[in-house]
Protein backbone atom coordinates (compact mmCIF):
# COMPACT_ATOMS: atom_id res chain seq x y z
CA UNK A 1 65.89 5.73 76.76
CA UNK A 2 63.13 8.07 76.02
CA UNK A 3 59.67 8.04 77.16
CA UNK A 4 58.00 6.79 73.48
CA UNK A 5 60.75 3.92 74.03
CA UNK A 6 59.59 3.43 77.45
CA UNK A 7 55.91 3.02 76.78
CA UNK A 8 56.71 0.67 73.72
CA UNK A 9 58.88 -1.52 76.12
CA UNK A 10 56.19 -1.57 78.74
CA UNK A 11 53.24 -2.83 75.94
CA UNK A 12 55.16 -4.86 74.84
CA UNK A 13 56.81 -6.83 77.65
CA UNK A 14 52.86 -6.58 78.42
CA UNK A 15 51.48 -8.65 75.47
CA UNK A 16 53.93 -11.36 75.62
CA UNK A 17 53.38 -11.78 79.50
CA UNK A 18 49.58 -11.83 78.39
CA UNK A 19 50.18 -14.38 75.86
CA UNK A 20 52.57 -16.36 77.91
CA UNK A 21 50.23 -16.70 80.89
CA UNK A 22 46.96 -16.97 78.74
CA UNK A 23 48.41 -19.73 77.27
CA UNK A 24 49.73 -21.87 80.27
CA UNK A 25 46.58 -23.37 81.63
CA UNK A 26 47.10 -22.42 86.01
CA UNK A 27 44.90 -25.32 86.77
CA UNK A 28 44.87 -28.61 85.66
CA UNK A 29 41.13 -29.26 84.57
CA UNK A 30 39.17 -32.27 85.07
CA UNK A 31 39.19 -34.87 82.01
CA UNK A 32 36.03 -35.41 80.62
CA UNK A 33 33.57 -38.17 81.55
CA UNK A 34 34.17 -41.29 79.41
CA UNK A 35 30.64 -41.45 78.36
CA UNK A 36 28.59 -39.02 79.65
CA UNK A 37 24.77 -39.25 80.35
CA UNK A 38 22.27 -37.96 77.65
CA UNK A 39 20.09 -35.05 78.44
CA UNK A 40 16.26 -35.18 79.04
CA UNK A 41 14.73 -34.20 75.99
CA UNK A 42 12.37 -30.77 76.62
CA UNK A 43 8.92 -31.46 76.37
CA UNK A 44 6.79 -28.25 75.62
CA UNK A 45 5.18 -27.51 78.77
CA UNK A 46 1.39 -28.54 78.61
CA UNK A 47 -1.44 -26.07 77.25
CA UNK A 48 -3.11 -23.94 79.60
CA UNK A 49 -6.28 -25.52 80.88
CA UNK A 50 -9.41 -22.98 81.80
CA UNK A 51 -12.58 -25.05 82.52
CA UNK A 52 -15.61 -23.63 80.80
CA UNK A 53 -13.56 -22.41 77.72
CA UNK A 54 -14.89 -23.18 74.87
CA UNK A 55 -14.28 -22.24 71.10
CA UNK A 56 -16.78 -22.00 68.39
CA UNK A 57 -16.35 -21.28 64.51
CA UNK A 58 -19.13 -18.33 63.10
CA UNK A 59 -18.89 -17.85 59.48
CA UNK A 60 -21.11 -15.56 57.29
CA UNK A 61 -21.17 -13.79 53.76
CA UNK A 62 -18.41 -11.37 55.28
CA UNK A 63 -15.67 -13.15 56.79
CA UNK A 64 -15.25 -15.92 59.46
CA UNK A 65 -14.51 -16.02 63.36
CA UNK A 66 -13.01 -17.65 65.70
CA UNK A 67 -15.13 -17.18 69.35
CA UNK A 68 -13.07 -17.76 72.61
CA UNK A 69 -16.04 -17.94 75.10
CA UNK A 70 -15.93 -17.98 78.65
CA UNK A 71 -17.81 -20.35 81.32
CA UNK A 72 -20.84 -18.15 81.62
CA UNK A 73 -21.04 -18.52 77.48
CA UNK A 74 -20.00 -14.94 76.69
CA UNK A 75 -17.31 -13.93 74.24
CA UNK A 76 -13.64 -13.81 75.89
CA UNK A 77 -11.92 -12.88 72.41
CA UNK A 78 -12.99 -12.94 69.02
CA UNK A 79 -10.47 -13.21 65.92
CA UNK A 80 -12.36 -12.64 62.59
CA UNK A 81 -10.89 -12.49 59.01
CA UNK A 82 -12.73 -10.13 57.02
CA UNK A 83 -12.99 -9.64 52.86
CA UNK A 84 -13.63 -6.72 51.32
CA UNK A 85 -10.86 -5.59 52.15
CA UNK A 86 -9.11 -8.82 53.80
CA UNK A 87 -8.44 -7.99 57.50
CA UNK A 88 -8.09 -9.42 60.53
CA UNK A 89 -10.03 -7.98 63.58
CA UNK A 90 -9.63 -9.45 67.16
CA UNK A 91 -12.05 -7.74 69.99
CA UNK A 92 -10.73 -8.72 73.86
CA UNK A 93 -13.81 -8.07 76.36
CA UNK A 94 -11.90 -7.88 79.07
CA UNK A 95 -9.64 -5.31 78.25
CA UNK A 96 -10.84 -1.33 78.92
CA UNK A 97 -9.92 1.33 76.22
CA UNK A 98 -6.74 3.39 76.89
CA UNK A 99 -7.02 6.73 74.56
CA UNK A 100 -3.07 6.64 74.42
CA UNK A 101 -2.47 2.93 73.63
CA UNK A 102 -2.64 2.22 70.13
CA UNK A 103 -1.45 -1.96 69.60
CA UNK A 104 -2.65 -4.66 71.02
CA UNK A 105 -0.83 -7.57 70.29
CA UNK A 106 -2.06 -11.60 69.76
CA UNK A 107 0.18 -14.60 70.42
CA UNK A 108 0.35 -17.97 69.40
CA UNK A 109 2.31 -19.83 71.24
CA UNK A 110 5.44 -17.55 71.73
CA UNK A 111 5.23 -15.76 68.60
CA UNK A 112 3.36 -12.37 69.07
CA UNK A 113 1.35 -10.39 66.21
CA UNK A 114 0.65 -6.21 66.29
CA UNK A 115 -2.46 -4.94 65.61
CA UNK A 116 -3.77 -1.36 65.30
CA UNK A 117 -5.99 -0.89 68.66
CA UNK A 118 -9.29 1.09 67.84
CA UNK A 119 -10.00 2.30 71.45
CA UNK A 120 -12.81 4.30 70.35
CA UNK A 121 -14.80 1.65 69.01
CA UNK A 122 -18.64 1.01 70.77
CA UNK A 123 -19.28 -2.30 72.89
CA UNK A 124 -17.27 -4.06 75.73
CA UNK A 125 -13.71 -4.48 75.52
CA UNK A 126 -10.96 -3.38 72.81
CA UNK A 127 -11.12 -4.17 69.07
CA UNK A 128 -7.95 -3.96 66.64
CA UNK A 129 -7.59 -4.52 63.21
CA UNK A 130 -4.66 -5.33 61.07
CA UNK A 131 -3.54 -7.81 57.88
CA UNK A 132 -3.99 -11.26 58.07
CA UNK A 133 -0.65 -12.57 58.97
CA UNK A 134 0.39 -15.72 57.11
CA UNK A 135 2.73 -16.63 59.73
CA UNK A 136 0.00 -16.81 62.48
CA UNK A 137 -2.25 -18.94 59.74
CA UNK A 138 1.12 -21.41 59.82
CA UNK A 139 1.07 -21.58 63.65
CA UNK A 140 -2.48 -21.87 64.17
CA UNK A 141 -3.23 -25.41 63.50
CA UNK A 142 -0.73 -26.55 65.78
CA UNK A 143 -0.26 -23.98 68.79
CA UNK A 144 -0.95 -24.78 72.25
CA UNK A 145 -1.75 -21.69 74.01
CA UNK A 146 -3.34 -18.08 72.60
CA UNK A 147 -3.24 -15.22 74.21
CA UNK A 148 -4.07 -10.98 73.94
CA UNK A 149 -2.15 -8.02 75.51
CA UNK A 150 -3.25 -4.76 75.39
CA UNK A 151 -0.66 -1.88 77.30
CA UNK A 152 -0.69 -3.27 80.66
CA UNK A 153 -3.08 -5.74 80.45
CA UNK A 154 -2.84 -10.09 79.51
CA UNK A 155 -5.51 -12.03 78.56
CA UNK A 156 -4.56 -15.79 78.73
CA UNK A 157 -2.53 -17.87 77.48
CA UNK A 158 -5.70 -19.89 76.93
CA UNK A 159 -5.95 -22.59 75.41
CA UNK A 160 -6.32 -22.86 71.48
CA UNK A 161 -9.21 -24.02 69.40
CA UNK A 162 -9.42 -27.64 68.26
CA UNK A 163 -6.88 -28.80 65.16
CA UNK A 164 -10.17 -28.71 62.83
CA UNK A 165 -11.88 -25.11 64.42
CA UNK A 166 -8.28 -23.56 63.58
CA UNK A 167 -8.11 -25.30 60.03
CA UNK A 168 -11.19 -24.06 58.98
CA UNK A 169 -10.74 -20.98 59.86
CA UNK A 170 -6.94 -20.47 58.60
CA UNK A 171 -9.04 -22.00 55.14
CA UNK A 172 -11.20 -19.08 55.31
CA UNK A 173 -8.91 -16.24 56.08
CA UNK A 174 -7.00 -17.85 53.19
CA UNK A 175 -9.96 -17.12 50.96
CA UNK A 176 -10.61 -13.71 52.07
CA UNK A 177 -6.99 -12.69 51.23
């Protein structure tokens, strides 16, 4: 017999013992409850709770905001949806400017959105702009926590502004696009 003949004996003497003993259960498995018990449905776990948070709704002739502000009454994060040309711009006070990071990203609930850090702009924290994201309009209404990250750095999850704050200010980030 040669040695091709050899090999070709071996695989295949191989596969069928494979097959064979793949196929042949070695243990005799446990039969399956008559009527087994139904799952727990998953509840969402509950939205963050920060006392002192507060949101607040600022509109003017140039866009609309939504203010995140903190116990003390200063701004925590700011998203505002600009016209002329239609953009959204988020500024997170507590984050410091990094010359080398360039995104900082929102999330609602577990969806997250880039935007285009500025880390040069003036004032506290980091401002980014970016387009206003139809998807995050969607969520808005409806999400239980919001939060920022910026390289290293999380701000949140907080929790989100009221059903009506959000609608009226996914209405006008609507009208500025």
């Amino acid at each position: 017999m040669s040695a091709r003949q050899t090999v070709h004996t071996f695989v295949a003497t191989f596969v069928a013992t494979a097959v064979i003993t793949g196929c042949s259960p070695t243990e005799k498995s446990a039969p399956a409850p008559a009527d087994p018990a139904p799952s727990a449905p998953t509840q969402p776990a509950p939205a963050p709770v920060q006392a002192g948070l507060t949101w607040d709704v600022v509109s003017s002739g140039e866009g609309s905001a939504l203010v995140l502000n903190g116990a003390d009454g200063e701004p925590v994060m700011q998203w505002a949806c600009m016209s002329a040309p239609a953009r959204l711009i988020v500024r997170v006070q507590p984050f410091d400017p990094v010359g080398s990071e360039e995104r900082l990203s929102i999330g609602v609930d577990n969806e997250s959105y880039a935007l285009v850090a500025a880390s040069t702009k003036p004032g506290p924290g980091v401002q980014a702009e970016g387009e206003i994201f139809p998807d995050l309009l969607a969520r808005l209404p409806t999400a239980t926590s919001i939060a920022a990250s910026y390289g290293a750095d999380t701000v949140g999850p907080h929790i989100p502004p009221s059903r009506e704050q959000a609608e009226a200010f996914v209405e006008a980030c609507r009208a500025a696009r």
